[in-house]
Protein backbone atom coordinates (compact mmCIF):
# COMPACT_ATOMS: atom_id res chain seq x y z
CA UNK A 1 28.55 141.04 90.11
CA UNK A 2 27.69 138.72 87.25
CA UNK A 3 29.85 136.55 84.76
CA UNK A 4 29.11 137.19 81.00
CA UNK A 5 30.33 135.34 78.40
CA UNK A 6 31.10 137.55 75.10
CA UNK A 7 32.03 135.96 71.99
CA UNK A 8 31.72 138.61 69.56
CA UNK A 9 32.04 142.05 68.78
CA UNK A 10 32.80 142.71 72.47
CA UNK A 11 35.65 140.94 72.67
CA UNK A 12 39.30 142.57 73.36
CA UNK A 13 40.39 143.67 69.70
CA UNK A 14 37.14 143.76 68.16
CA UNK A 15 34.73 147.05 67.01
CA UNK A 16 32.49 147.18 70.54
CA UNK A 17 35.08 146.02 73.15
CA UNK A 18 35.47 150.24 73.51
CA UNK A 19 32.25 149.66 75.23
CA UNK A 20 32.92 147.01 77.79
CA UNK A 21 35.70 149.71 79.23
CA UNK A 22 33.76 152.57 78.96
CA UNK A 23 33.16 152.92 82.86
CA UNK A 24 30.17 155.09 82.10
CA UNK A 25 28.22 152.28 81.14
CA UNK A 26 29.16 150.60 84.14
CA UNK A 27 32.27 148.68 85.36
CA UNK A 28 33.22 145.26 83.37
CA UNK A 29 36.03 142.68 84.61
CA UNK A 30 38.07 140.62 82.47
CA UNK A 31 38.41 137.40 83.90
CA UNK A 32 39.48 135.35 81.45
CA UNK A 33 39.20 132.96 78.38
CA UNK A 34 36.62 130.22 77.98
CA UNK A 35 34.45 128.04 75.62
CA UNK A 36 31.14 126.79 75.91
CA UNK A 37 30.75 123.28 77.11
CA UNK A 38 27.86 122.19 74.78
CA UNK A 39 28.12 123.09 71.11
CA UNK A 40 26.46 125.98 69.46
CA UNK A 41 26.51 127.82 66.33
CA UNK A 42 27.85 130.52 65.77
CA UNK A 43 26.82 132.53 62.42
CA UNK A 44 27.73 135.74 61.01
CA UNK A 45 24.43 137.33 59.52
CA UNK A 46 22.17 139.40 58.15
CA UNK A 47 23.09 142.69 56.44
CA UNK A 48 25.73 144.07 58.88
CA UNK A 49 27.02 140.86 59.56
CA UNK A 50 26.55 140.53 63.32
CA UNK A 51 28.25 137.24 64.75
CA UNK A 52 24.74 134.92 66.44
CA UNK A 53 25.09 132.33 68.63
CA UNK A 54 22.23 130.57 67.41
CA UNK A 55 20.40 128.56 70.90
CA UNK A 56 20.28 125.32 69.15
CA UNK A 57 22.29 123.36 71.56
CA UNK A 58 24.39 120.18 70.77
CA UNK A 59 25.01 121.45 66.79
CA UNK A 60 27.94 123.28 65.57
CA UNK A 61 31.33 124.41 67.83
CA UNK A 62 32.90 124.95 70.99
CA UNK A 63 32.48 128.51 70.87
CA UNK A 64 35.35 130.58 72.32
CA UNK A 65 34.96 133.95 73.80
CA UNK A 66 35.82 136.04 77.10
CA UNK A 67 34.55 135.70 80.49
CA UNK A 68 33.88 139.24 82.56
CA UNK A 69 32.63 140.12 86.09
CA UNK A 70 29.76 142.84 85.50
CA UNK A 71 28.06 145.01 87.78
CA UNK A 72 24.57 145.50 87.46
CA UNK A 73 24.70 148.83 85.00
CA UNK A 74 26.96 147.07 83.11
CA UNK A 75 24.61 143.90 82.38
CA UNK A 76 21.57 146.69 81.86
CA UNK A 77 23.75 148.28 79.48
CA UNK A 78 24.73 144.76 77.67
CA UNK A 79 21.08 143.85 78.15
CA UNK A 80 19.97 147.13 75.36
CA UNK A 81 22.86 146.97 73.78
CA UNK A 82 22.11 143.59 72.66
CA UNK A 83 18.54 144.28 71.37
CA UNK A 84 17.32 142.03 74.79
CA UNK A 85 15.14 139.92 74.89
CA UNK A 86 14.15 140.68 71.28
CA UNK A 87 17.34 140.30 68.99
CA UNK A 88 19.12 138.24 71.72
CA UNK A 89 18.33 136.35 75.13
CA UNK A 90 20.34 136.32 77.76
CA UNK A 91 20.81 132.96 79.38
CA UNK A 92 22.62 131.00 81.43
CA UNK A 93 25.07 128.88 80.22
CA UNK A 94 28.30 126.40 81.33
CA UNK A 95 31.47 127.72 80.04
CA UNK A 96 34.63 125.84 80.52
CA UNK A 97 37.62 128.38 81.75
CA UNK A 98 40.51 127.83 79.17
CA UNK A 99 42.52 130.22 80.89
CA UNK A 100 41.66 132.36 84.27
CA UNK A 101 43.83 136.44 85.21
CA UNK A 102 45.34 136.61 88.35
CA UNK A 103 45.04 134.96 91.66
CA UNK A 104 42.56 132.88 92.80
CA UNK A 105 41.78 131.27 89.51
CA UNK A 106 38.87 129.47 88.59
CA UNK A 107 38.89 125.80 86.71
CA UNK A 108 36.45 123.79 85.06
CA UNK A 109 33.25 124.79 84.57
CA UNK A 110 31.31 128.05 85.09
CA UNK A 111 27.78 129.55 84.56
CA UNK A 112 28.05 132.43 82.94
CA UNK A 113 25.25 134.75 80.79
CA UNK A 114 25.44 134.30 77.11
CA UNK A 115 23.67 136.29 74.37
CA UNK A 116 22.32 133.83 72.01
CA UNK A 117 19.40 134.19 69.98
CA UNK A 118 16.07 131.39 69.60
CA UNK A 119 14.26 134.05 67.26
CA UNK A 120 16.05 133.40 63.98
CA UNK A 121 15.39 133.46 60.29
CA UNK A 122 15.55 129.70 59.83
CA UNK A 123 18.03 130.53 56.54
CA UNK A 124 20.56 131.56 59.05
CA UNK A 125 20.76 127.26 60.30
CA UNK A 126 22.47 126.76 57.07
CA UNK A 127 25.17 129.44 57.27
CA UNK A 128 28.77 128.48 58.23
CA UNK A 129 29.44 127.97 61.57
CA UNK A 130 32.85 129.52 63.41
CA UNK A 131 34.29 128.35 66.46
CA UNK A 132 35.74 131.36 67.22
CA UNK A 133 34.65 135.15 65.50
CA UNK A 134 36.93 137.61 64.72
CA UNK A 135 35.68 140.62 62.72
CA UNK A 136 38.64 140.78 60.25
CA UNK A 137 38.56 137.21 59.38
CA UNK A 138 39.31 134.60 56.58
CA UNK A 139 35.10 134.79 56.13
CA UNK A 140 35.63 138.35 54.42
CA UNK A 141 32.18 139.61 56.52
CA UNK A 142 33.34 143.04 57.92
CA UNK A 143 30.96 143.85 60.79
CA UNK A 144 28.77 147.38 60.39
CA UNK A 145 29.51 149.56 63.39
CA UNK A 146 25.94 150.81 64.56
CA UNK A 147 26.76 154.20 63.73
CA UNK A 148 27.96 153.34 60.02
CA UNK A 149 24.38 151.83 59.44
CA UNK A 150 21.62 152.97 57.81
């Protein structure tokens, strides 16, 4: 199993979390709540306004999301669905748990994969950044579900 780090449209409540359940795709474990140690930003862009975490580290905000145990169809499946290694790359990165399900709970610091991105338009630097994403927001951006696009 692996730990990934979704702070997006995956997340519980948001347009593709129906796919982190969908056991077909392989199995996905919520763990629990984090944010990443370093500072990142986090953009909502282009024409379907996708949330980015943009992999300039040290610029922008905490960014919050959910931690999950993965098995290895899952992360293939996450892997496509997030256009990887093209659109995003997934990396490792040190999440601090904020809050941890069940017994045995983890504390501090974890390493967990995040998709971020590196290949950018450079515009997208001088968009506002969001510590948190939610896709019914204050921002007004309402995410494009894939099959809504053209």
């Amino acid at each position: 199993m692996a730990r990934v780090f979704v702070y997006g449209t995956l997340k519980k409540g948001q347009p593709n979390y129906k796919h982190m359940i969908n056991t077909a795709k392989g199995l996905a474990k919520f763990q629990g709540r984090g944010r990443t140690v370093e500072k990142y930003p986090l953009v909502i862009a282009g024409k379907y306004n996708i949330p980015y975490m943009l992999n300039i580290p040290g610029t922008g905000h905490h960014v919050a999301g959910e931690i999950y145990s993965v098995d290895d169809q899952m992360l293939q499946f996450l892997d496509e669905f997030e256009g990887c290694p093209d659109m995003y790359q997934r990396t490792l990165m040190r999440i601090e748990v904020v809050e941890w399900e069940g017994k045995g709970g983890a504390e501090g610091i974890l390493e967990c994969f995040v998709y971020s991105t590196a290949t950018y338009p450079p515009e997208w630097v001088g968009l506002p950044y969001y510590d948190s994403y939610d896709s019914t927001g204050k921002h007004g951006l309402s995410y494009v579900l894939r099959e809504s696009r053209e």
